[in-house]
Protein backbone atom coordinates (compact mmCIF):
# COMPACT_ATOMS: atom_id res chain seq x y z
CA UNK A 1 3.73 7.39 -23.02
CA UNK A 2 2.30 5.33 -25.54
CA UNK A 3 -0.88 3.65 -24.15
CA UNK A 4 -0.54 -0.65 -24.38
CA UNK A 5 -4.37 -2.76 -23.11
CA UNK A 6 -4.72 -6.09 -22.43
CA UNK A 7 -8.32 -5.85 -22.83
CA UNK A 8 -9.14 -6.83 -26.01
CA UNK A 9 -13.04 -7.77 -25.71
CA UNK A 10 -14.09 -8.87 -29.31
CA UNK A 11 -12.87 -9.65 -33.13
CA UNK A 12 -15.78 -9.57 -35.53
CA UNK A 13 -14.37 -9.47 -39.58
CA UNK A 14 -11.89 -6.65 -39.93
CA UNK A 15 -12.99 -4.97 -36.04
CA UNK A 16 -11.73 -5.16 -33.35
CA UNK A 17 -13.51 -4.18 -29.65
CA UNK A 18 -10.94 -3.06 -26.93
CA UNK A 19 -11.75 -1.68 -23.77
CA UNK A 20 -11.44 0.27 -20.50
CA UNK A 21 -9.61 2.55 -22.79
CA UNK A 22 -9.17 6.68 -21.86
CA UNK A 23 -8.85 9.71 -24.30
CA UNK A 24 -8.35 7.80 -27.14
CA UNK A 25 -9.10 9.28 -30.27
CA UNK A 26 -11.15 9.04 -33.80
CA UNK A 27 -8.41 8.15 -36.77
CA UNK A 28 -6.01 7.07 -34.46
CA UNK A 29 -3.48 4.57 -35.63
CA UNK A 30 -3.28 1.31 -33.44
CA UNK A 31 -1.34 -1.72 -33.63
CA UNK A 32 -2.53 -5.28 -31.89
CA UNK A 33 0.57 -7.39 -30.71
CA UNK A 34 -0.61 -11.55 -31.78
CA UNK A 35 0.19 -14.10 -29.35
CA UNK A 36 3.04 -15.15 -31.72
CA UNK A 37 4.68 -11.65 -31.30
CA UNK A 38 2.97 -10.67 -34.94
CA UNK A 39 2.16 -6.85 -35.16
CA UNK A 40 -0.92 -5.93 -36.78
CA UNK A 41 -2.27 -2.35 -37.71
CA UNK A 42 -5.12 -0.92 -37.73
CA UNK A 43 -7.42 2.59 -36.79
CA UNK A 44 -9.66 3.63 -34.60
CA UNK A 45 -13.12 3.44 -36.17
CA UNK A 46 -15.42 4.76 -33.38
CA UNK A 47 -14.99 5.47 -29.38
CA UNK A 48 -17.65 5.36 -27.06
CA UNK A 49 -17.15 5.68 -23.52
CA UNK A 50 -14.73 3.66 -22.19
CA UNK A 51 -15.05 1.48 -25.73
CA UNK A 52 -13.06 1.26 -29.15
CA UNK A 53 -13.41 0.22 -31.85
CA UNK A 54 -10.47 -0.47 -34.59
CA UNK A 55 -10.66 -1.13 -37.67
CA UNK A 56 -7.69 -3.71 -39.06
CA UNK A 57 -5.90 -3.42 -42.17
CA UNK A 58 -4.66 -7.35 -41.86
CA UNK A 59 -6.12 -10.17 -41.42
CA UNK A 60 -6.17 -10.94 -37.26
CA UNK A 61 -7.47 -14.64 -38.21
CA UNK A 62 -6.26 -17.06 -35.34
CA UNK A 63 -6.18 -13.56 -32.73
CA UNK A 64 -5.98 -14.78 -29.18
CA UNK A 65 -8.24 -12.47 -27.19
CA UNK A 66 -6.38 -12.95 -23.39
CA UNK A 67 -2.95 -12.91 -24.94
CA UNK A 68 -3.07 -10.31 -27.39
CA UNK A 69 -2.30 -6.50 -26.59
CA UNK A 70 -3.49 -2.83 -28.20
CA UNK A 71 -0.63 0.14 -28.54
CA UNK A 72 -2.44 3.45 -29.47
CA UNK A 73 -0.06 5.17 -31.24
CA UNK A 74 -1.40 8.76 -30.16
CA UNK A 75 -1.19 9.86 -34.17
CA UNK A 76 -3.16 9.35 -37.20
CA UNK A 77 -2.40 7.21 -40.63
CA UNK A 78 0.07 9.64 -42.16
CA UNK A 79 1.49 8.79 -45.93
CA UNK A 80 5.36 9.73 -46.52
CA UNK A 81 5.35 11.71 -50.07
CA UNK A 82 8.32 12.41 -52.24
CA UNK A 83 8.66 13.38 -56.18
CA UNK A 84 10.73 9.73 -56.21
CA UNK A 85 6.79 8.75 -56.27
CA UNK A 86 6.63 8.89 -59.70
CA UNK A 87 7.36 5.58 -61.66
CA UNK A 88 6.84 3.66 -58.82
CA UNK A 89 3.93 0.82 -58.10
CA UNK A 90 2.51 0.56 -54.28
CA UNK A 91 -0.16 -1.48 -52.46
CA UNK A 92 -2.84 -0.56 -51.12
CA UNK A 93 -1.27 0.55 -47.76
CA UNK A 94 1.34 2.87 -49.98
CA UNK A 95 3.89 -0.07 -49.41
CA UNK A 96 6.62 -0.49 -52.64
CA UNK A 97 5.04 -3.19 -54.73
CA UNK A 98 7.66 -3.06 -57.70
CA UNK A 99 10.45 -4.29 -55.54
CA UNK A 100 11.84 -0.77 -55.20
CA UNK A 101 13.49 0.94 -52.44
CA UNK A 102 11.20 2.24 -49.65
CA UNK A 103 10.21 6.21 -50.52
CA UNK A 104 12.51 8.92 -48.51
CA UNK A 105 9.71 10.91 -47.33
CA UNK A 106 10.01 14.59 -48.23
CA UNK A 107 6.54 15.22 -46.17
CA UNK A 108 4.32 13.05 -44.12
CA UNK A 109 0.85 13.71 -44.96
CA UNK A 110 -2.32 12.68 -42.80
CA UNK A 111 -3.95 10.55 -45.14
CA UNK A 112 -7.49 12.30 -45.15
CA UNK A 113 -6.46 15.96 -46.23
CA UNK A 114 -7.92 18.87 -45.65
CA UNK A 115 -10.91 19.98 -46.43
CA UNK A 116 -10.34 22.93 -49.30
CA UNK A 117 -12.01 26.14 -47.91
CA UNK A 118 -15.32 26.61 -51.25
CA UNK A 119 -13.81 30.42 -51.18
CA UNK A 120 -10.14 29.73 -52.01
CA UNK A 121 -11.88 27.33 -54.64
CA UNK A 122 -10.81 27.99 -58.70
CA UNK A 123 -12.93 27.15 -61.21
CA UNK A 124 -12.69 24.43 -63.69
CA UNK A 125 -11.59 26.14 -67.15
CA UNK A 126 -8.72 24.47 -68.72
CA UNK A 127 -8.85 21.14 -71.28
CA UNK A 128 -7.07 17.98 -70.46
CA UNK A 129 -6.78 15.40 -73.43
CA UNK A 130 -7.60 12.13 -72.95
CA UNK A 131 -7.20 11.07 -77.06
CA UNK A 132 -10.19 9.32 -77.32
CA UNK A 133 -12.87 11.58 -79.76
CA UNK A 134 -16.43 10.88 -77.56
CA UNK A 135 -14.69 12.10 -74.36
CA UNK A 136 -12.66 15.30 -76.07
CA UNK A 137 -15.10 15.98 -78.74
CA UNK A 138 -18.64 15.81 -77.08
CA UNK A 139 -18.06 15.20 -73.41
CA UNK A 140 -15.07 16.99 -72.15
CA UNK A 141 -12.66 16.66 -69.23
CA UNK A 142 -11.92 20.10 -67.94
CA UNK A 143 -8.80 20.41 -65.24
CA UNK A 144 -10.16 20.14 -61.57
CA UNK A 145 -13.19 18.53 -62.50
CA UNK A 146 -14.87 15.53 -61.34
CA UNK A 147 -16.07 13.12 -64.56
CA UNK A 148 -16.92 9.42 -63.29
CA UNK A 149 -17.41 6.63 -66.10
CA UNK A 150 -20.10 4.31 -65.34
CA UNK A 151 -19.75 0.89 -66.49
CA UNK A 152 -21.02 -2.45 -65.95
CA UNK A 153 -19.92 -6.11 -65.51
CA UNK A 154 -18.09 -7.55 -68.48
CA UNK A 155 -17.89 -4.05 -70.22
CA UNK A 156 -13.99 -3.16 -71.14
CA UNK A 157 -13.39 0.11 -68.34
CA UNK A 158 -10.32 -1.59 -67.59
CA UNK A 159 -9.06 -0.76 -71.11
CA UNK A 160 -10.82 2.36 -70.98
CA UNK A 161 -8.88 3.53 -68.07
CA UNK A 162 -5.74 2.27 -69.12
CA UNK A 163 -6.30 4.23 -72.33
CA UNK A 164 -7.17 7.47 -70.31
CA UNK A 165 -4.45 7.23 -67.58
CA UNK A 166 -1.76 6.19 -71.05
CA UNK A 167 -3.16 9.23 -72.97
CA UNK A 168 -3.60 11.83 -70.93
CA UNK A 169 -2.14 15.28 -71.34
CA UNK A 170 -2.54 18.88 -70.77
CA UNK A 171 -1.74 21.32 -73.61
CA UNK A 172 -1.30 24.66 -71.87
CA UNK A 173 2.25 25.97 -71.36
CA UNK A 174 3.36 27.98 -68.41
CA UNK A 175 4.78 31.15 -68.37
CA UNK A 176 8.52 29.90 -69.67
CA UNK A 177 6.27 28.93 -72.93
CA UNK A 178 6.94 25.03 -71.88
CA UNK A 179 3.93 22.28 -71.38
CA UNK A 180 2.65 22.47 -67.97
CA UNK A 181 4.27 19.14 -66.14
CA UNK A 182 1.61 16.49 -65.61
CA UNK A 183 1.39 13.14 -63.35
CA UNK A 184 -1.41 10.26 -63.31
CA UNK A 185 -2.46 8.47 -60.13
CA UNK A 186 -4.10 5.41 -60.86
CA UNK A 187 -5.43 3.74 -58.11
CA UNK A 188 -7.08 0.44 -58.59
CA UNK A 189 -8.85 -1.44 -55.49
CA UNK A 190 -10.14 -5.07 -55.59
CA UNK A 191 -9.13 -6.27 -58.72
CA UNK A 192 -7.80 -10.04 -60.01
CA UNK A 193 -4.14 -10.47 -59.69
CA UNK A 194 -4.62 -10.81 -64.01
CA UNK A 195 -6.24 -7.19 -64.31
CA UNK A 196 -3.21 -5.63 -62.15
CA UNK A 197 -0.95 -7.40 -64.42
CA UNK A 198 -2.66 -5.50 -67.53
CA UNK A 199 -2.72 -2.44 -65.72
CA UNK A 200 1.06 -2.39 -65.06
CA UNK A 201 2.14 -4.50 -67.88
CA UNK A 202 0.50 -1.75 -70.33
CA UNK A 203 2.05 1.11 -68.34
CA UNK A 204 5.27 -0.14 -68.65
CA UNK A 205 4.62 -0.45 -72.43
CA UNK A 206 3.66 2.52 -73.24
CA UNK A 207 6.44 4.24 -71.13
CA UNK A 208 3.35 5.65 -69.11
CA UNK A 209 4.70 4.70 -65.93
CA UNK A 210 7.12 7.42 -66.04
CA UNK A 211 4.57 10.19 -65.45
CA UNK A 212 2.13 8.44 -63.36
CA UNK A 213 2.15 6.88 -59.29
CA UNK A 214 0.26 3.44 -59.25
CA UNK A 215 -1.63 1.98 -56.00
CA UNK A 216 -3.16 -1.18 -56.76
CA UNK A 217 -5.20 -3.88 -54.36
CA UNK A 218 -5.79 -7.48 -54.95
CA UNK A 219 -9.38 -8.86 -54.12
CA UNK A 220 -7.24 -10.83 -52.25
CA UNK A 221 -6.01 -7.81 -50.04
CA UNK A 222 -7.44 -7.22 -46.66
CA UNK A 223 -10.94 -5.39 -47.83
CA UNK A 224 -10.29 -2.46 -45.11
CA UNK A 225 -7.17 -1.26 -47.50
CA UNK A 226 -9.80 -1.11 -50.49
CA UNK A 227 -11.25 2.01 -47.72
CA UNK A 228 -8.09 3.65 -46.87
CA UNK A 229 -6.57 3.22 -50.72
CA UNK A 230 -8.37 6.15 -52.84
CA UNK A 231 -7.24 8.35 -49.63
CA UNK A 232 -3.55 7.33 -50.02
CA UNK A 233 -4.01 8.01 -53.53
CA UNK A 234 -5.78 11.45 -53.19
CA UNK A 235 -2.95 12.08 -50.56
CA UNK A 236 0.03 11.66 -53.43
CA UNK A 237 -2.03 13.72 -55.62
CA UNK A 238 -2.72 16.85 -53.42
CA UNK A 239 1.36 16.56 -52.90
CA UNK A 240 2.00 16.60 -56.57
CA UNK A 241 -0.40 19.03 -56.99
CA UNK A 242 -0.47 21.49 -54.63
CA UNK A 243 3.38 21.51 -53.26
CA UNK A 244 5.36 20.59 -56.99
CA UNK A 245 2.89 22.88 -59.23
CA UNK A 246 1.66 19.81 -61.55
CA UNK A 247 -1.69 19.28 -63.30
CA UNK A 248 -2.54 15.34 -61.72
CA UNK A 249 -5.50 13.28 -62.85
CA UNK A 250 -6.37 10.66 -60.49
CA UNK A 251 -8.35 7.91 -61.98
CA UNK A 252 -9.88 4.96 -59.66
CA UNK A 253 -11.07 1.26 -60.33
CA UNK A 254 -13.42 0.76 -59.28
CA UNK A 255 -15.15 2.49 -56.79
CA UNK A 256 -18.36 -0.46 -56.43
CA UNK A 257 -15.35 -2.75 -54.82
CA UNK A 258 -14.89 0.46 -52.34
CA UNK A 259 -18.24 0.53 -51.82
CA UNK A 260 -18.71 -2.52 -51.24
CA UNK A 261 -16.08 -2.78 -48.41
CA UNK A 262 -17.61 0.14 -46.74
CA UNK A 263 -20.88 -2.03 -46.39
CA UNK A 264 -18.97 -4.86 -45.12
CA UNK A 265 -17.41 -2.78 -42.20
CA UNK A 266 -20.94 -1.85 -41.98
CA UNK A 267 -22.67 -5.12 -41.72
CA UNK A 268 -19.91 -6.15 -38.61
CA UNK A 269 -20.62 -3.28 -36.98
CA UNK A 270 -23.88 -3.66 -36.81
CA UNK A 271 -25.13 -0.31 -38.29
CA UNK A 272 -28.92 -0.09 -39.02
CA UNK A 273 -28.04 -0.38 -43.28
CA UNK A 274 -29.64 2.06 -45.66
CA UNK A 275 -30.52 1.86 -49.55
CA UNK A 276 -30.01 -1.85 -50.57
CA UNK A 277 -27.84 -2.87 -47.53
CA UNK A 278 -25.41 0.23 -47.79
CA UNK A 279 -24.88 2.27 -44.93
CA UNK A 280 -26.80 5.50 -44.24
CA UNK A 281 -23.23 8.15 -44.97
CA UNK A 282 -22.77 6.98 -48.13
CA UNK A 283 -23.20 9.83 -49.55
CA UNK A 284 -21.16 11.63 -46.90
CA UNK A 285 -18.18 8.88 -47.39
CA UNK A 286 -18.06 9.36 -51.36
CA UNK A 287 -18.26 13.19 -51.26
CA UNK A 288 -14.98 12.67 -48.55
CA UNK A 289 -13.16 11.86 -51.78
CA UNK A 290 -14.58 13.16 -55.33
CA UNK A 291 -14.99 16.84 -53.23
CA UNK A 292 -11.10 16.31 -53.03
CA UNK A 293 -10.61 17.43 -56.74
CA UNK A 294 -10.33 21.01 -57.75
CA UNK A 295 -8.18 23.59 -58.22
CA UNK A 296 -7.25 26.68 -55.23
CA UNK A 297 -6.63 30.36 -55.77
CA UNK A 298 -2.78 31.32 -55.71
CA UNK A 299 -1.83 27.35 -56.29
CA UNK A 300 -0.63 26.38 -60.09
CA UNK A 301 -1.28 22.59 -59.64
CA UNK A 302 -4.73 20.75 -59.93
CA UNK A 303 -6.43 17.72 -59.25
CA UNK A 304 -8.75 16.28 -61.72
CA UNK A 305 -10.65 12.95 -60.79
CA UNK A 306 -12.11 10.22 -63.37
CA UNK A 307 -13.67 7.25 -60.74
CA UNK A 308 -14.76 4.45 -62.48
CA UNK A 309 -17.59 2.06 -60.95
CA UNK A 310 -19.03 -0.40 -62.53
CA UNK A 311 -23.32 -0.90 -62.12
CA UNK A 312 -24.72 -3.49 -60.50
CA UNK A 313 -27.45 -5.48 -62.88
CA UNK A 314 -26.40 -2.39 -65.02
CA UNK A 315 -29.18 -0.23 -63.05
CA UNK A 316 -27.97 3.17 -63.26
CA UNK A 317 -30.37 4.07 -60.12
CA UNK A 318 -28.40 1.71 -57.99
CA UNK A 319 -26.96 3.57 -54.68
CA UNK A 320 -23.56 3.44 -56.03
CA UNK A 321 -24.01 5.71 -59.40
CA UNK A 322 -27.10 7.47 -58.00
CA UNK A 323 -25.64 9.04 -55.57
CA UNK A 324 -22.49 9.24 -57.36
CA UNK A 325 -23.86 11.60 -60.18
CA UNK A 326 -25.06 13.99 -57.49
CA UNK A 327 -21.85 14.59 -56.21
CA UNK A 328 -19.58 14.62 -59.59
CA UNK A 329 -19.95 17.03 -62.65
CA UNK A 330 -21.82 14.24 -65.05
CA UNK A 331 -20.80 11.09 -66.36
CA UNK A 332 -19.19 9.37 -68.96
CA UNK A 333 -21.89 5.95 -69.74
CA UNK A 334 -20.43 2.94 -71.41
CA UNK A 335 -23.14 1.22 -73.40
CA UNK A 336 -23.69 -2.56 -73.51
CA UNK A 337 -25.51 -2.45 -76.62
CA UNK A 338 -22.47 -0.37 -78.30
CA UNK A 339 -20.80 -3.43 -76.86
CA UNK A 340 -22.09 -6.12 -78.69
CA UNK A 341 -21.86 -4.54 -82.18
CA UNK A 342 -17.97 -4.93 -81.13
CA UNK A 343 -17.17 -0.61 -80.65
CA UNK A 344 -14.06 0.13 -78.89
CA UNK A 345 -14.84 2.16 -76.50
CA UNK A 346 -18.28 1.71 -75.87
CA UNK A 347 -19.31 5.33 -74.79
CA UNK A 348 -23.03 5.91 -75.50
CA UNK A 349 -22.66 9.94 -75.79
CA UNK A 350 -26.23 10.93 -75.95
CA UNK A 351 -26.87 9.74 -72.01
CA UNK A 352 -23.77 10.73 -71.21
CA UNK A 353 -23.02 14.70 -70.10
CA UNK A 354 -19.80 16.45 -68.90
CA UNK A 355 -21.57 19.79 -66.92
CA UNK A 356 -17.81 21.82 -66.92
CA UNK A 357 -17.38 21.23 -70.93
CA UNK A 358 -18.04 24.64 -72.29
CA UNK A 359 -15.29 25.81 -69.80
CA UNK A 360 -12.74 23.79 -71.27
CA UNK A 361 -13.11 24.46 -74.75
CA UNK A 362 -13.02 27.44 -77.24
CA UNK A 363 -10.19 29.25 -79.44
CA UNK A 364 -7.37 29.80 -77.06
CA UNK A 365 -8.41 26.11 -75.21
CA UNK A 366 -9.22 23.60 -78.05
CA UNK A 367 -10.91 25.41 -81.19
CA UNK A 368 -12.65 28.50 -82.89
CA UNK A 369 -15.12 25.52 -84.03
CA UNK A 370 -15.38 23.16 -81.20
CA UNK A 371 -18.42 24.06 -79.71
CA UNK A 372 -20.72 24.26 -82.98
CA UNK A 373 -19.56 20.87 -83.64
CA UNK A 374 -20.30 19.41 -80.58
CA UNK A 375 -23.52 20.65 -80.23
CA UNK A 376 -24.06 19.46 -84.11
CA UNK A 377 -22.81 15.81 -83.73
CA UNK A 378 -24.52 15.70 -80.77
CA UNK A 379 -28.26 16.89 -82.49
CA UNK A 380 -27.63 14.76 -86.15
CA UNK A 381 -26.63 11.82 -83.73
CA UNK A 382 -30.18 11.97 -81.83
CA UNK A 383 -32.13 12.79 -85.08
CA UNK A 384 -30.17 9.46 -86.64
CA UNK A 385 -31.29 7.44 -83.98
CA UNK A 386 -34.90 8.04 -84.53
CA UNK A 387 -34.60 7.63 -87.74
CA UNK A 388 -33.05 3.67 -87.34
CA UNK A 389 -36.38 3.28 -84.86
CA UNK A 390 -38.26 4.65 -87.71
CA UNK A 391 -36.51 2.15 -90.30
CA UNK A 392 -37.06 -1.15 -87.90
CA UNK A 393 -40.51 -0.32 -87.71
CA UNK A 394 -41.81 0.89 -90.98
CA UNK A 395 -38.60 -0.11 -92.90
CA UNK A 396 -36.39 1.52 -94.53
CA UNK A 397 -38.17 2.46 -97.91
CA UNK A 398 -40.61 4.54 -95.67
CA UNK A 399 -37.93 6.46 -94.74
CA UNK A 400 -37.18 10.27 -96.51
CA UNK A 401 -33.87 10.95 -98.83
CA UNK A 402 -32.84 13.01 -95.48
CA UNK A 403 -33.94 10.65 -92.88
CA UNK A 404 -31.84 8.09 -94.98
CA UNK A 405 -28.97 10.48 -94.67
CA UNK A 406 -29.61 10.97 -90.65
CA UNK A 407 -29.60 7.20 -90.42
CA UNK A 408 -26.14 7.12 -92.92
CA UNK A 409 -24.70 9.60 -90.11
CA UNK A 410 -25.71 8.06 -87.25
CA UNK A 411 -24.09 4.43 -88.38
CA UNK A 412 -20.82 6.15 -89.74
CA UNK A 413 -20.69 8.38 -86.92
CA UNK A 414 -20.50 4.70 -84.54
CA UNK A 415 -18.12 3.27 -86.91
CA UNK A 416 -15.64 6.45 -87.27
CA UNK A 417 -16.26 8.71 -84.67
CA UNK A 418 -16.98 6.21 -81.49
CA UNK A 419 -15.57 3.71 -82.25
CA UNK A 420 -11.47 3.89 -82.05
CA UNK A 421 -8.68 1.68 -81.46
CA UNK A 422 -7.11 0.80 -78.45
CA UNK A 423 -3.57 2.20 -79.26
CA UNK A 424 -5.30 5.35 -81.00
CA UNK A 425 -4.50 8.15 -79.69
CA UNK A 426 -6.58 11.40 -81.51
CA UNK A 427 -5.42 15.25 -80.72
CA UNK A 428 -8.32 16.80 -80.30
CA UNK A 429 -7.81 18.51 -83.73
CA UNK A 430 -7.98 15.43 -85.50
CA UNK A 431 -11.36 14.61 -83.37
CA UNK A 432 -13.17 17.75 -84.58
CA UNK A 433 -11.66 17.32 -88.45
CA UNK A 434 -13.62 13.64 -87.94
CA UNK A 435 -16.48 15.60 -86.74
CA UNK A 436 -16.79 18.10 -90.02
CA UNK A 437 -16.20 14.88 -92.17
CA UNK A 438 -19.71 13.69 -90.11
CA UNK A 439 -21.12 16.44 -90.35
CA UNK A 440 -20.48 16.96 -94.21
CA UNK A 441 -23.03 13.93 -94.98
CA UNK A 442 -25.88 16.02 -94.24
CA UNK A 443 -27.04 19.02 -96.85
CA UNK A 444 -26.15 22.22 -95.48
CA UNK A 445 -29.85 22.96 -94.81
CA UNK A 446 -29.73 21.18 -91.77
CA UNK A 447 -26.56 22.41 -90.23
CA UNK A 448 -28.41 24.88 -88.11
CA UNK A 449 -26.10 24.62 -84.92
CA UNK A 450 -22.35 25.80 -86.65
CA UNK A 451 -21.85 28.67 -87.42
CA UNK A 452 -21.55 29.51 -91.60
CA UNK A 453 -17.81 31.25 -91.17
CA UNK A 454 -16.64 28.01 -89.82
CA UNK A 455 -18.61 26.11 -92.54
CA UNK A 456 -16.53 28.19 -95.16
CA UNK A 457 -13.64 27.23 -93.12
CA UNK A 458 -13.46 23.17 -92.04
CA UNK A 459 -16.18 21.58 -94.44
CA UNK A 460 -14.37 20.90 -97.84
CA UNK A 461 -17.16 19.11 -99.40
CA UNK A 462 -20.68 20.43 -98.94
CA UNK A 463 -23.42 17.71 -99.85
């Protein structure tokens, strides 16, 4: 028997206090009856004693405390999960958005997985292609890794993730000699009603939608779905993944708005707050999703994450990215100053670091070659910016003939190799033929990190 109390106590925000309740338990899904018959859902957030409290994913405004009632539903949130996923657009409950049928479940899946046991754990070693050159070329994405892109207000990461979740692809073939079969989950929490547009207007563009499952939230959404949403999404992905063999990337905007919902629930429950207001398992609540990414022994599908959060007062030692980078395998940093000199997409590469890259790249992955150029562009790139310090202080005739050059490379190497259209989309053979035309500008003297076979090979015209 399902257990029904008249004893609701308390509504603060999006809680909930009910008591003189018995063996109820953590996760479990509830749903409060209004006086006007209305049912509203929600979880169970914490139980103490006699005590719970739940956690509503609608808004209980007007809630009539004597005349409203609490069913425990003995059973946590569970998401139903089909292949028919794919194509579709959901809320941020897993709801049809796009006016589509409801989803006939093949599973139901509890919505907060399983932890992966570290020893069944693969490693990262295979390249995913996102088409843009500063990602592929010098920072790359590597299947079952975690890569977050930190951003800031008024910087373009919506584009940026449109671009990545459009462009993606894997380029290893299974054993019938065919591509491997690859999905996108975006899921985007907290955005305007004119940023969801974009996102799903440009999907359906680009005939992206086809491959990819989208979850999207309003700002104007209850803010508890913006907490349960990147756990729907991870949910569809470890289906895809794990049970139908395909390589998913899961890519969620923005992860501050999560963030700062989790602080909200904090604040009404009165929780002693941590670092700037944020509460103390922060940490522990993040790592609940990026550790969800990976690949396991004796499955053929992965899960690759790129979460995208956006700085506050662009302070990259904010809570939020901080703790972030200790969790993930490096970052991806858009730069404001890249910004303003009007570079599509702004990726400063020289702060920015991809820890799994050497595992995703090499002869039988991307190139013979990739490696030397990388570690090239990344060194005349450096050496070019010190040389355009030099210049604005001493000027430019105090400069050498080769730190003239450096500075040449580093300004062509923003306008060719960074910078990038929006609609470009660069195989990562065309990336590392841009990088040898880069490189070329420099006399061969200073080529000291590529090897001289692969000199002979890719550079046509030696300065």
């Amino acid at each position: 028997m399902l257990k029904i109390y008249k004893t609701i106590q308390e509504a603060a925000g999006p809680l909930v206090v009910v008591g003189g309740v018995e063996n109820i338990k953590y996760e479990e899904m509830v749903e409060i009856e209004m006086q006007n018959g209305q049912i509203k859902r929600g979880r169970v957030l914490e139980v103490s004693q006699d005590v719970a409290i739940i956690q509503m994913f609608e808004d209980i405004r007007g809630l009539n405390l004597k005349n409203s009632k609490a069913k425990f539903l003995a059973k946590t949130m569970k998401l139903r999960v089909s292949i028919d996923m794919i194509g579709r657009v959901f809320d941020g409950a897993g709801k049809p958005k796009d006016g589509g049928p409801e989803i006939m479940a093949e599973k139901y899946l509890d919505i907060n997985g399983s932890p992966i046991n570290p020893y069944s754990r693969e490693y990262p070693n295979d390249f995913i292609q996102t088409g843009i050159s500063t990602i592929d070329g010098l920072n790359t994405l590597v299947r079952g890794q975690k890569l977050p892109i930190f951003s800031a207000a008024g910087l373009p990461h919506a584009m940026v993730a449109s671009q990545i979740a459009r462009q993606a692809k894997v380029l290893t073939k299974n054993e019938n000699g065919e591509i491997e079969k690859f999905s996108v989950v975006f899921a985007a929490m907290g955005i305007t009603f004119e940023e969801a547009q974009f996102f799903i207007d440009e999907f359906k563009k680009t005939g992206a939608l086809e491959k990819a499952v989208v979850f999207i939230n309003l700002a104007s959404d209850p803010v508890v779905e913006r907490i349960i949403l990147p756990r729907i999404a991870l949910t569809a992905a470890e289906f895809l993944a794990f049970e139908k063999d395909m390589q998913v990337l899961v890519v969620l905007t923005d992860m501050t708005n999560y963030c700062e919902a989790l602080r909200e629930v904090s604040a009404a429950r009165k929780e002693v707050p941590g670092r700037r207001g944020y509460p103390g398992y922060l940490y522990t609540d993040l790592a609940t999703i990026y550790e969800r990414a990976g690949r396991i022994k004796g499955k053929k599908g992965s899960i690759t994450q790129i979460p995208i959060l956006t700085m506050p007062e662009d302070d990259i030692t904010h809570p939020i990215p901080d703790l972030s980078g200790y969790i993930t395998e490096g970052q991806i940093l858009l730069s404001r100053d890249l910004h303003k000199k009007g570079l599509y997409p702004p990726i400063d590469v020289l702060p920015s670091l991809s820890r799994l890259k050497d595992k995703g790249i090499g002869d039988k992955k991307t190139r013979e070659d990739h490696s030397g150029v990388l570690n090239q562009l990344f060194a005349f790139y450096a050496r070019g910016k010190e040389a355009r310090e030099l210049a604005l202080i001493l000027g430019e005739s105090a400069l050498t003939d080769v730190d003239k050059k450096y500075l040449k490379f580093a300004d062509e190497f923003e306008k060719r190799f960074v910078n990038q259209a929006y609609e470009e989309d660069r195989t990562i053979q065309q990336t590392l033929d841009l990088g040898w035309e880069l490189i070329g500008i420099l006399p061969k003297d200073e080529m000291k990190r590529v090897k001289e076979e692969h000199i002979k090979k890719y550079l046509l015209d030696i300065s």
